[in-house]
Protein backbone atom coordinates (compact mmCIF):
# COMPACT_ATOMS: atom_id res chain seq x y z
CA UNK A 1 -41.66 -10.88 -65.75
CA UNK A 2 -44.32 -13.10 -67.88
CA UNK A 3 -42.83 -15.24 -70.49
CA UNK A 4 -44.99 -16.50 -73.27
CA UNK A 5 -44.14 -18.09 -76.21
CA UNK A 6 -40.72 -18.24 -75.24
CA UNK A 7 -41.00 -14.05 -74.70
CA UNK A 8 -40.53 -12.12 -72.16
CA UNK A 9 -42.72 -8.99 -71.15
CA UNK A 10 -43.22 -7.16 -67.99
CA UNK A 11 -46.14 -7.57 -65.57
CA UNK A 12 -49.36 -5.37 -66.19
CA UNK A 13 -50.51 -2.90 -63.19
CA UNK A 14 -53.50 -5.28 -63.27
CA UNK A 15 -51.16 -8.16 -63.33
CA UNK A 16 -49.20 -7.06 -60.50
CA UNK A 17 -51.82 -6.01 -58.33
CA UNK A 18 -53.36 -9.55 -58.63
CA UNK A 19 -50.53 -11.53 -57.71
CA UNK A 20 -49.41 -9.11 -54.83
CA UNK A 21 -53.01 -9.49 -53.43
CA UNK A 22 -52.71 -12.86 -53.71
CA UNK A 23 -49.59 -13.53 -52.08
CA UNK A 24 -49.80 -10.93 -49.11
CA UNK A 25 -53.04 -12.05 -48.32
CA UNK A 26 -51.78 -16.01 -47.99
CA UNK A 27 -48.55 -15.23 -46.66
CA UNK A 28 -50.23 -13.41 -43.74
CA UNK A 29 -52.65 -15.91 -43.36
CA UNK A 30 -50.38 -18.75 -43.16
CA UNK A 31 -48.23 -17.31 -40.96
CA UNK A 32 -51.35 -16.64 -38.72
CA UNK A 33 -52.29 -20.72 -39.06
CA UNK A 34 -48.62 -21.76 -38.38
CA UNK A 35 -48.65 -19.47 -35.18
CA UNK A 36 -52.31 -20.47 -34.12
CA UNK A 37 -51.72 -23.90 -34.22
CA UNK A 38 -49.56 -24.12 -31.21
CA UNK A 39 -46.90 -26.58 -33.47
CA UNK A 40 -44.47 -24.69 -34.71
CA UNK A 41 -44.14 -21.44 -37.10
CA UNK A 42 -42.43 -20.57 -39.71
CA UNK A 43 -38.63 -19.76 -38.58
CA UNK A 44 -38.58 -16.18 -38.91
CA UNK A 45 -42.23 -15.75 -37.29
CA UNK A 46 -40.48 -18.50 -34.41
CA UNK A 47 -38.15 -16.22 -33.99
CA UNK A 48 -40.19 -12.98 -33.67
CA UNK A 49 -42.77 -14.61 -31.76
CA UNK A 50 -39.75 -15.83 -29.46
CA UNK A 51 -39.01 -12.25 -28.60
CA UNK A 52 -42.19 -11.04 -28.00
CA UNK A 53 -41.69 -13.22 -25.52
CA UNK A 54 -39.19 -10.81 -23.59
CA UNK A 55 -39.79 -7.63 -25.32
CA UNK A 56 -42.61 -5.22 -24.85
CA UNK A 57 -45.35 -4.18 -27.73
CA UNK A 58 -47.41 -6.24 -29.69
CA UNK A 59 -46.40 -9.12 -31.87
CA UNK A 60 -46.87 -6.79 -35.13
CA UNK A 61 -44.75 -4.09 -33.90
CA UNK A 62 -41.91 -6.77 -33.63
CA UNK A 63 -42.53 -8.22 -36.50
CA UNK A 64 -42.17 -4.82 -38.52
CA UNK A 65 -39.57 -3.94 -36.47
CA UNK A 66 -37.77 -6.78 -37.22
CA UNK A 67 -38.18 -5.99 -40.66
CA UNK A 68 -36.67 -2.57 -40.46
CA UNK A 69 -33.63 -3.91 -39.24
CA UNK A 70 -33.45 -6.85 -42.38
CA UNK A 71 -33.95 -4.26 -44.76
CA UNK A 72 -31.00 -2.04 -43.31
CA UNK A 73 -29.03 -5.51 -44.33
CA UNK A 74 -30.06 -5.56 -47.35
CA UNK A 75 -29.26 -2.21 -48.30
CA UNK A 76 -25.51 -3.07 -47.21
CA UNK A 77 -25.77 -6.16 -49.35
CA UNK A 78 -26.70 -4.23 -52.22
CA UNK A 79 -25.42 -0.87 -51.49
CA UNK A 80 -24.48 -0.37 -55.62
CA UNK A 81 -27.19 -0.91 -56.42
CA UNK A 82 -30.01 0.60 -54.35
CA UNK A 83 -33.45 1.50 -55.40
CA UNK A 84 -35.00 3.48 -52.57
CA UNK A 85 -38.48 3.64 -53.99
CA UNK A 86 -37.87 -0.41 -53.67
CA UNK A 87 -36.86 -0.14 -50.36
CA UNK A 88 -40.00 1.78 -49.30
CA UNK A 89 -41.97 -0.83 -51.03
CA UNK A 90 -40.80 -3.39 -48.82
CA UNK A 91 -41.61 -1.54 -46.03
CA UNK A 92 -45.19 -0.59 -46.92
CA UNK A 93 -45.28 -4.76 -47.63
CA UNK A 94 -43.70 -5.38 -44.57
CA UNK A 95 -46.15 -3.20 -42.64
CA UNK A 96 -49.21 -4.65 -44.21
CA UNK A 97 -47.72 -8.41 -43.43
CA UNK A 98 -46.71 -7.74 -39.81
CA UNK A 99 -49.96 -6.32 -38.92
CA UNK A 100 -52.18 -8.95 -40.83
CA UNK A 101 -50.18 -12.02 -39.40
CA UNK A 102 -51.50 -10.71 -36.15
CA UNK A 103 -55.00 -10.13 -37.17
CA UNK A 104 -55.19 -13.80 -38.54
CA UNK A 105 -53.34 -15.50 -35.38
CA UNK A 106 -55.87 -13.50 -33.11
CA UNK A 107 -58.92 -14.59 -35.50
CA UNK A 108 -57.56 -17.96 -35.59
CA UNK A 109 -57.20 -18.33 -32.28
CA UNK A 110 -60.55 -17.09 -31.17
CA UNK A 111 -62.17 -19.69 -33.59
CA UNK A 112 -60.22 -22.46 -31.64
CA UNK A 113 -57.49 -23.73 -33.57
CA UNK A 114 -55.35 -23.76 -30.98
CA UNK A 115 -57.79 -26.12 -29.26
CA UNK A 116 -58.29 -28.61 -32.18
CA UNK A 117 -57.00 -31.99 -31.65
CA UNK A 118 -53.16 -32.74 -31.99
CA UNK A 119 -53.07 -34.49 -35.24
CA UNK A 120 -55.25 -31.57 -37.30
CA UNK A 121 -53.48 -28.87 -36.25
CA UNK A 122 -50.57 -30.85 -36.89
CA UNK A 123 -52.23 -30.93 -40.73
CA UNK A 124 -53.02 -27.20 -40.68
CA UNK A 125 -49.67 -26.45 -39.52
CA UNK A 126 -47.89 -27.89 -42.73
CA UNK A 127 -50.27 -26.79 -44.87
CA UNK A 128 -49.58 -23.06 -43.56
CA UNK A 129 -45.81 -23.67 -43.80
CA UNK A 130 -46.71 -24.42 -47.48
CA UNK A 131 -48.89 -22.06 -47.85
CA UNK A 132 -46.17 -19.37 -46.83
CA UNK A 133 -43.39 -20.72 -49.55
CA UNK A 134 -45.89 -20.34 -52.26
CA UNK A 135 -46.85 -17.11 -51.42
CA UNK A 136 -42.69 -16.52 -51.12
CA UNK A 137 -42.14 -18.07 -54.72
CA UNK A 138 -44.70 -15.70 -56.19
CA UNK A 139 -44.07 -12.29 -54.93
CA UNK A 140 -40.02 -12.73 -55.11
CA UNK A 141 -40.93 -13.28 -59.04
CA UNK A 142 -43.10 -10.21 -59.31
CA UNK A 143 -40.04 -8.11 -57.45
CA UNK A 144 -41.60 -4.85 -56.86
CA UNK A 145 -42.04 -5.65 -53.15
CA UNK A 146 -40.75 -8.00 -50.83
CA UNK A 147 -40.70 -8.36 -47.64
CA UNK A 148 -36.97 -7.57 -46.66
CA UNK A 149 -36.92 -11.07 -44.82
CA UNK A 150 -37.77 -12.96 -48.10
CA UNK A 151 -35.51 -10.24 -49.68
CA UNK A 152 -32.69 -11.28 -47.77
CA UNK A 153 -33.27 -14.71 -49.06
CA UNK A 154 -33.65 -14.14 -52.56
CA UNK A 155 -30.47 -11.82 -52.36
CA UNK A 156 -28.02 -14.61 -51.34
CA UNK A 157 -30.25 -16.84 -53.48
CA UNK A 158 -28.79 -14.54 -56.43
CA UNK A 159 -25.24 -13.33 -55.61
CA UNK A 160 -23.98 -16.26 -53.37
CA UNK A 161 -25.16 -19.86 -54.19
CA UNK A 162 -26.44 -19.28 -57.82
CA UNK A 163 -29.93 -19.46 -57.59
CA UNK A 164 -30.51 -22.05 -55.41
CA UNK A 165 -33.93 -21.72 -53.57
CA UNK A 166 -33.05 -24.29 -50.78
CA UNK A 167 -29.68 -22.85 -50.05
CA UNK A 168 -30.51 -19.28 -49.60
CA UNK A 169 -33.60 -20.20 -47.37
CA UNK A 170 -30.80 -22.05 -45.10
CA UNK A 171 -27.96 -19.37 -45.13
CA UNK A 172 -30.58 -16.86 -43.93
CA UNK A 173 -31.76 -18.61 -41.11
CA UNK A 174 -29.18 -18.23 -39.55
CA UNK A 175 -30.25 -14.67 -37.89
CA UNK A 176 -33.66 -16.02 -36.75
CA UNK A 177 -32.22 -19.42 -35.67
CA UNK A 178 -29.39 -17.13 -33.55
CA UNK A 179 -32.33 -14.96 -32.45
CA UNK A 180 -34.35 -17.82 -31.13
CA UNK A 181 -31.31 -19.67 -29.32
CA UNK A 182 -30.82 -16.15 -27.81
CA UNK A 183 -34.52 -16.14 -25.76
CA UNK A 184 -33.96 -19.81 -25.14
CA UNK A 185 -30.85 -18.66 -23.38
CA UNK A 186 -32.78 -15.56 -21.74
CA UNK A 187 -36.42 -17.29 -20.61
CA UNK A 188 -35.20 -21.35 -20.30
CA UNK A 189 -38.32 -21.80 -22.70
CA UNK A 190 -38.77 -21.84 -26.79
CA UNK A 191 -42.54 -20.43 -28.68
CA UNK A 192 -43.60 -21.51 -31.54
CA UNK A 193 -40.99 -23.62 -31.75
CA UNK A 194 -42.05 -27.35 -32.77
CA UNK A 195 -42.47 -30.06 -35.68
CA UNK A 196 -43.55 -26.98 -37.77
CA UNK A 197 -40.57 -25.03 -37.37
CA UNK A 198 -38.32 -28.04 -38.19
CA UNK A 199 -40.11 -28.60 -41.49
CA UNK A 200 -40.01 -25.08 -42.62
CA UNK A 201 -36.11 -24.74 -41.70
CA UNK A 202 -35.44 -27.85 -44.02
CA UNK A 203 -38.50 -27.71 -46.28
CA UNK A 204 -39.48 -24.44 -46.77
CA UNK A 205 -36.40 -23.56 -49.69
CA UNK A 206 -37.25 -27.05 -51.66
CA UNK A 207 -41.12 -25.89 -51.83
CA UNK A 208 -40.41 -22.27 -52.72
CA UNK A 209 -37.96 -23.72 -55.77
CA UNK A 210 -40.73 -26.33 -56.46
CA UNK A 211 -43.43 -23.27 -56.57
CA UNK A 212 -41.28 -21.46 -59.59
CA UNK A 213 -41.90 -23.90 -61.66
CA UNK A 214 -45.39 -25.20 -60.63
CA UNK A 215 -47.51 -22.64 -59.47
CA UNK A 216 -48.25 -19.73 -61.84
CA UNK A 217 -45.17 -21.22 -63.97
CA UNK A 218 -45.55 -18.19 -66.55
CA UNK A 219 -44.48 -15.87 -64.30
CA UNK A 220 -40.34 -15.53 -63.97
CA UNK A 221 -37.20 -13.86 -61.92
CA UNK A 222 -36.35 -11.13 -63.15
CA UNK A 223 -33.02 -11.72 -61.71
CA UNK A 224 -33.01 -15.33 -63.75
CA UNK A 225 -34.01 -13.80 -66.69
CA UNK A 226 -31.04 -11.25 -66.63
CA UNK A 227 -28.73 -13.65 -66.28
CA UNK A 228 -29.96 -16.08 -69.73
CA UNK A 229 -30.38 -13.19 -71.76
């Protein structure tokens, strides 16, 4: 939803198409960063990344795979309620994402980033951690795809800690941070687990509540919307 002039309306095509470009496109290629950089990714990428580690396939299969299984959740979480052309959006989203965070970590790597000195890609690591929660903040406010990771987010976000960014970023870590102690267990050794992953476990929620209101402030939950009206 856009509100203007203290009105509400709902996204053009245009509208949405711009802002779903936007925030596939950066969420991919932040991911990509975070994983390239060798310090740490974001925790659900951690986590995949973690189990291609002991699983066969490429990392994109996992990662779509992984979001197969999410959205099942979801669905259970809001069984009443299900839109099914919704849930195939998320999957088309989730396809595109998995298979783009890939291309970028592969480009990214071949241009050297993971060979850059300590304290840049230390640098380049935040700034794709960042990078991810504003491209989080903007497509859960368009809601007509999400990828069922963030979707799980913004769901407990919504029905369990009222709204809260921070808090349903941390309740829904838990699966990844389970997964991830899981391969630990398995292989004696954590990927993509470093100062990166710490700061998006504790940070990540705080930016993508600071991103509502700062980046593209115009643009609104539909789910927050619903419940002033």
């Amino acid at each position: 939803m856009i509100e203007e002039n203290g009105r509400k309306r709902r996204l053009t095509a245009r509208e949405v198409i711009f802002y779903l470009a936007i925030s596939i496109v950066l969420n991919s290629f932040a991911n990509g960063l975070a994983v390239a950089s060798n310090l740490g990714s974001a925790v659900w990428t951690a986590s995949a990344v973690n189990l291609h580690g002991i699983l066969p396939g490429s990392l994109g299969t996992i990662l779509f795979t992984y979001a197969i299984l999410v959205q099942v959740i979801n669905l259970l979480i809001r069984w009443q309620t299900v839109d099914w052309r919704a849930v195939f959006a998320n999957l088309l989203f989730a396809f595109l994402f998995s298979y783009l965070v890939q291309f970028w970590t592969h480009l990214l790597e071949y241009l050297g980033v993971t060979h850059l000195p300590w304290g840049l890609r230390l640098i380049l690591d935040i700034l794709g951690i960042g990078g991810i929660a504003l491209a989080t903040s903007i497509y859960q406010r368009v809601d007509v795809m999400l990828h069922p990771n963030d979707e799980f987010s913004y769901l407990i976000r919504f029905k369990f800690v009222h709204g809260s960014a921070a808090w349903g970023q941390y309740l829904s870590y838990v699966i990844p941070v389970v997964i991830i102690g899981y391969c630990f267990g398995r292989t004696g050794h954590l990927l993509a687990v470093n100062i990166g992953t710490f700061f998006a476990l504790f940070c990540q929620g705080p930016i993508i509540g600071w991103a509502d209101q700062r980046i593209f402030p115009k643009l609104k939950h539909r789910l927050f919307l619903k419940s002033r009206s």
